[in-house]
Protein backbone atom coordinates (compact mmCIF):
# COMPACT_ATOMS: atom_id res chain seq x y z
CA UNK A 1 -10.10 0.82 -23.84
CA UNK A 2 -9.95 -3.13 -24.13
CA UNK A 3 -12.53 -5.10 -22.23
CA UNK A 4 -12.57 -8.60 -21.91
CA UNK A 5 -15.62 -10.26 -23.97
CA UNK A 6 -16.78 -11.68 -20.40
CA UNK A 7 -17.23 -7.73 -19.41
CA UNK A 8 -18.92 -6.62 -22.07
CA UNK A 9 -21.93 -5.25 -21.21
CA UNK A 10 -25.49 -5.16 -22.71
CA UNK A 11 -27.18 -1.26 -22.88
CA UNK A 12 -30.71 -0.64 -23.20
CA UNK A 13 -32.40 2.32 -24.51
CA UNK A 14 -33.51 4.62 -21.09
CA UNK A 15 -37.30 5.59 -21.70
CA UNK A 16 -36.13 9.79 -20.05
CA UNK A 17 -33.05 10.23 -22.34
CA UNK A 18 -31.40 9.46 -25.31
CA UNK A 19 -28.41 7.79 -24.11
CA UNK A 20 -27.82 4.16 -23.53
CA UNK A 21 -28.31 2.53 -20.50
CA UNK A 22 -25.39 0.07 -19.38
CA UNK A 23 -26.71 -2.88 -17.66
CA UNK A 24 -24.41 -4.13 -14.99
CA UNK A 25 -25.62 -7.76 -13.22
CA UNK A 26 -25.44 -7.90 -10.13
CA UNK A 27 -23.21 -10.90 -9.92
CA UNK A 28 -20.78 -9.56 -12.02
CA UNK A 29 -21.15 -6.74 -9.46
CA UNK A 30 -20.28 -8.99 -6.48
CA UNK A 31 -17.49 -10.94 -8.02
CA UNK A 32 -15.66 -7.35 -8.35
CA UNK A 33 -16.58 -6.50 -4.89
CA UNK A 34 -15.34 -10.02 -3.10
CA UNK A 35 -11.94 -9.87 -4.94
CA UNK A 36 -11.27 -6.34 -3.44
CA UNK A 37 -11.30 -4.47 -6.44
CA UNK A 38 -12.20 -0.52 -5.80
CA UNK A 39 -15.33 1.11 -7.55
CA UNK A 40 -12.96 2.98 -9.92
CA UNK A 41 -11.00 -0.33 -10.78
CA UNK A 42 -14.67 -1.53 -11.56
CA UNK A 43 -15.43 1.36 -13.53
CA UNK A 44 -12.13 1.04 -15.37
CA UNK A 45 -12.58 -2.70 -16.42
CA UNK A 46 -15.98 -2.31 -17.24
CA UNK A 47 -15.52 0.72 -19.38
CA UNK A 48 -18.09 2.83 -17.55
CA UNK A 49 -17.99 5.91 -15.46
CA UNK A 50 -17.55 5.59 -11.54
CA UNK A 51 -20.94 7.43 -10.83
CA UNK A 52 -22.66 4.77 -13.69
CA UNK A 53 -21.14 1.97 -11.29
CA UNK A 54 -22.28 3.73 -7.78
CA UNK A 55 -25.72 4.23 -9.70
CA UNK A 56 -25.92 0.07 -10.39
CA UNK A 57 -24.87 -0.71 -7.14
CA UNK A 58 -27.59 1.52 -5.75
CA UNK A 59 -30.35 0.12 -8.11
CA UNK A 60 -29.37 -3.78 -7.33
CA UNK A 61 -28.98 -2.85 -3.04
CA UNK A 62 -25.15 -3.85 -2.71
CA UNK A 63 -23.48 -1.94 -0.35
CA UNK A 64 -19.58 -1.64 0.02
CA UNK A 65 -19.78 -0.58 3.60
CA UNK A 66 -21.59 -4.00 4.48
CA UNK A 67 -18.45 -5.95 2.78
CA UNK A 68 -15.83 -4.52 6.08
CA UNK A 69 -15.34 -6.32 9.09
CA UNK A 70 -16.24 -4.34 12.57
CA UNK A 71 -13.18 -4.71 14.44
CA UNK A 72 -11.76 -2.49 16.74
CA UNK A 73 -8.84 -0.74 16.75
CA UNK A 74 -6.99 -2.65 19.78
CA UNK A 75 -7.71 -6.42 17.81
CA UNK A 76 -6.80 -4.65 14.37
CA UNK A 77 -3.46 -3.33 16.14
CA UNK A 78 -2.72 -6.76 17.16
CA UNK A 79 -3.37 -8.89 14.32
CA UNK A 80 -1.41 -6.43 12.39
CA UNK A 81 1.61 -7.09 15.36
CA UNK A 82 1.45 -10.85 14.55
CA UNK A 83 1.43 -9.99 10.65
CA UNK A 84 4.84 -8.04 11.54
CA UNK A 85 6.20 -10.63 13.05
CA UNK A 86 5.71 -12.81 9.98
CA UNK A 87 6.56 -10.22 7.17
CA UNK A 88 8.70 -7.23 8.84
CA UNK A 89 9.22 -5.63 5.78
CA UNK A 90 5.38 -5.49 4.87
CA UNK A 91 3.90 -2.61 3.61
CA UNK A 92 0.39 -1.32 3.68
CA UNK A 93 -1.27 -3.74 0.92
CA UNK A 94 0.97 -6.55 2.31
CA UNK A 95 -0.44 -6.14 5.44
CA UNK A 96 -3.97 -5.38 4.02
CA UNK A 97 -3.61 -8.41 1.87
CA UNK A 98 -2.75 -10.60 4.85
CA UNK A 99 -5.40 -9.43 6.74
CA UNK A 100 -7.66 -10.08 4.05
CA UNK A 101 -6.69 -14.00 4.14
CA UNK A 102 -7.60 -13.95 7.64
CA UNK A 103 -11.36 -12.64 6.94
CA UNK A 104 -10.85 -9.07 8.01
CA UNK A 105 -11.91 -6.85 5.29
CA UNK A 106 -10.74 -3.26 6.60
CA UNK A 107 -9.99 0.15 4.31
CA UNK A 108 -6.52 0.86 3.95
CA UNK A 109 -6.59 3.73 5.81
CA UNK A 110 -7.09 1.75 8.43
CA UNK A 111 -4.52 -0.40 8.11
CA UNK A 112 -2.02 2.63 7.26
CA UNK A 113 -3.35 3.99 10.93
CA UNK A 114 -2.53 0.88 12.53
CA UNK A 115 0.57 0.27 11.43
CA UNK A 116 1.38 3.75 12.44
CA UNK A 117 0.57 3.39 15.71
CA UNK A 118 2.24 0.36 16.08
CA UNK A 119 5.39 1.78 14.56
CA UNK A 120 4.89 4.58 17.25
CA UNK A 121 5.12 1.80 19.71
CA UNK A 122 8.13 0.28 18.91
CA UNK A 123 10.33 3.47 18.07
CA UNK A 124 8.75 4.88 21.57
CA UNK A 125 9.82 2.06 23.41
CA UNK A 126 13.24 1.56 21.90
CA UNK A 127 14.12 5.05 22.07
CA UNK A 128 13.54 4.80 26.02
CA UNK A 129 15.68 1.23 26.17
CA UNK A 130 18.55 2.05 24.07
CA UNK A 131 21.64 5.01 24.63
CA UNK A 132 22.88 6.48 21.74
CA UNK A 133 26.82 6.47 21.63
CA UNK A 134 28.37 8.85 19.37
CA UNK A 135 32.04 8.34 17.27
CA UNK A 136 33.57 11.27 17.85
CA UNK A 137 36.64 12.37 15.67
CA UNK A 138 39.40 14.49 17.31
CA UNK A 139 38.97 16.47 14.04
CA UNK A 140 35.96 19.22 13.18
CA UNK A 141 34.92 17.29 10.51
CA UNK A 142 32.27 14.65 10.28
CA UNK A 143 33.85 11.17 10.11
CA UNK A 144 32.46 10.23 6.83
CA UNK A 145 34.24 13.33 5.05
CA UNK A 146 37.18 12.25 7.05
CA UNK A 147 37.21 9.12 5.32
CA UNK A 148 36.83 10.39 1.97
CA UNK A 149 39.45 12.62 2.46
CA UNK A 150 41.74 10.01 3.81
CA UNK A 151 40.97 7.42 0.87
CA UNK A 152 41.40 10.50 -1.65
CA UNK A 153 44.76 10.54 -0.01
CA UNK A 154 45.49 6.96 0.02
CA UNK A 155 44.39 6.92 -4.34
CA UNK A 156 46.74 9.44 -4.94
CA UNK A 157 49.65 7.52 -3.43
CA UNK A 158 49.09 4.15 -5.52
CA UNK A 159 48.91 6.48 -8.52
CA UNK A 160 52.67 7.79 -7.79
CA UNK A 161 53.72 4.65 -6.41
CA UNK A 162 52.24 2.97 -9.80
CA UNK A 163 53.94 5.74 -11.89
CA UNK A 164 57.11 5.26 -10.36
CA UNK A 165 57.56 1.23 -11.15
CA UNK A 166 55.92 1.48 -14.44
């Protein structure tokens, strides 16, 4: 795999084994970290195995956990609500990515929770406020076949009408 020259890393010989050691800063470790990349996305740029980049973090103190916001459910719920109302078709990483603008750094399972309770909500509360009307046919057969049927119909006759002037 490709790596950029600026993640290239240095390896030193470990004193207990025979393979290399890859040395990881620590800043290079944080820049990955505050631009929300995952520790396999790490991993993956660097070149390096996932446990290799768990082990660095470990050995220079950073902790992923420390990089999340503390916010409850109730305040995540609503700023979610108010990123709705600004991007209704917004997915999860939409959403996640909007969130993130606003300084709350939450796992996407989180945000995939919250915007399934929300959704919850709303199809609760319109279910309850709206009354479902039916088209009913006078026919036993679901209106869309109906009109399939009846433009079937309606092809065949400009085919004979065509056939008969031409």
């Amino acid at each position: 795999m490709w790596v950029p020259d600026s993640y290239q890393l240095s390896t030193s010989q470990s004193e207990t084994s025979d393979r290399p050691r890859f040395e990881i800063p620590k800043e290079q470790l944080e820049y990955f970290l505050e631009h929300e990349l995952t520790i396999p996305d790490v991993a993956q740029a660097l070149g390096v195995s996932v446990s290799t980049v768990k082990r660095r973090l470990r050995d220079h103190g950073i902790s992923v956990a420390d990089k999340r916001s503390t916010i409850a459910d109730c305040d995540l719920d609503n700023q979610v609500r108010d990123i709705r109302r600004l991007f209704p078709n917004a997915g999860y990483r939409r959403t996640r990515s909007q969130l993130s603008l606003r300084g709350i750094i939450v796992p996407e399972s989180r945000v995939r929770e919250s915007m399934q309770r929300i959704d919850r909500l709303v199809l609760n509360s319109s279910q309850s406020l709206s009354i479902a009307t039916q088209t009913l046919s006078p026919y036993k057969i679901p209106v869309s076949i109906f009109f399939l049927v009846y433009f079937f119909y309606l092809h065949i006759l400009v085919l004979q009408l065509h056939k008969e002037f031409f």
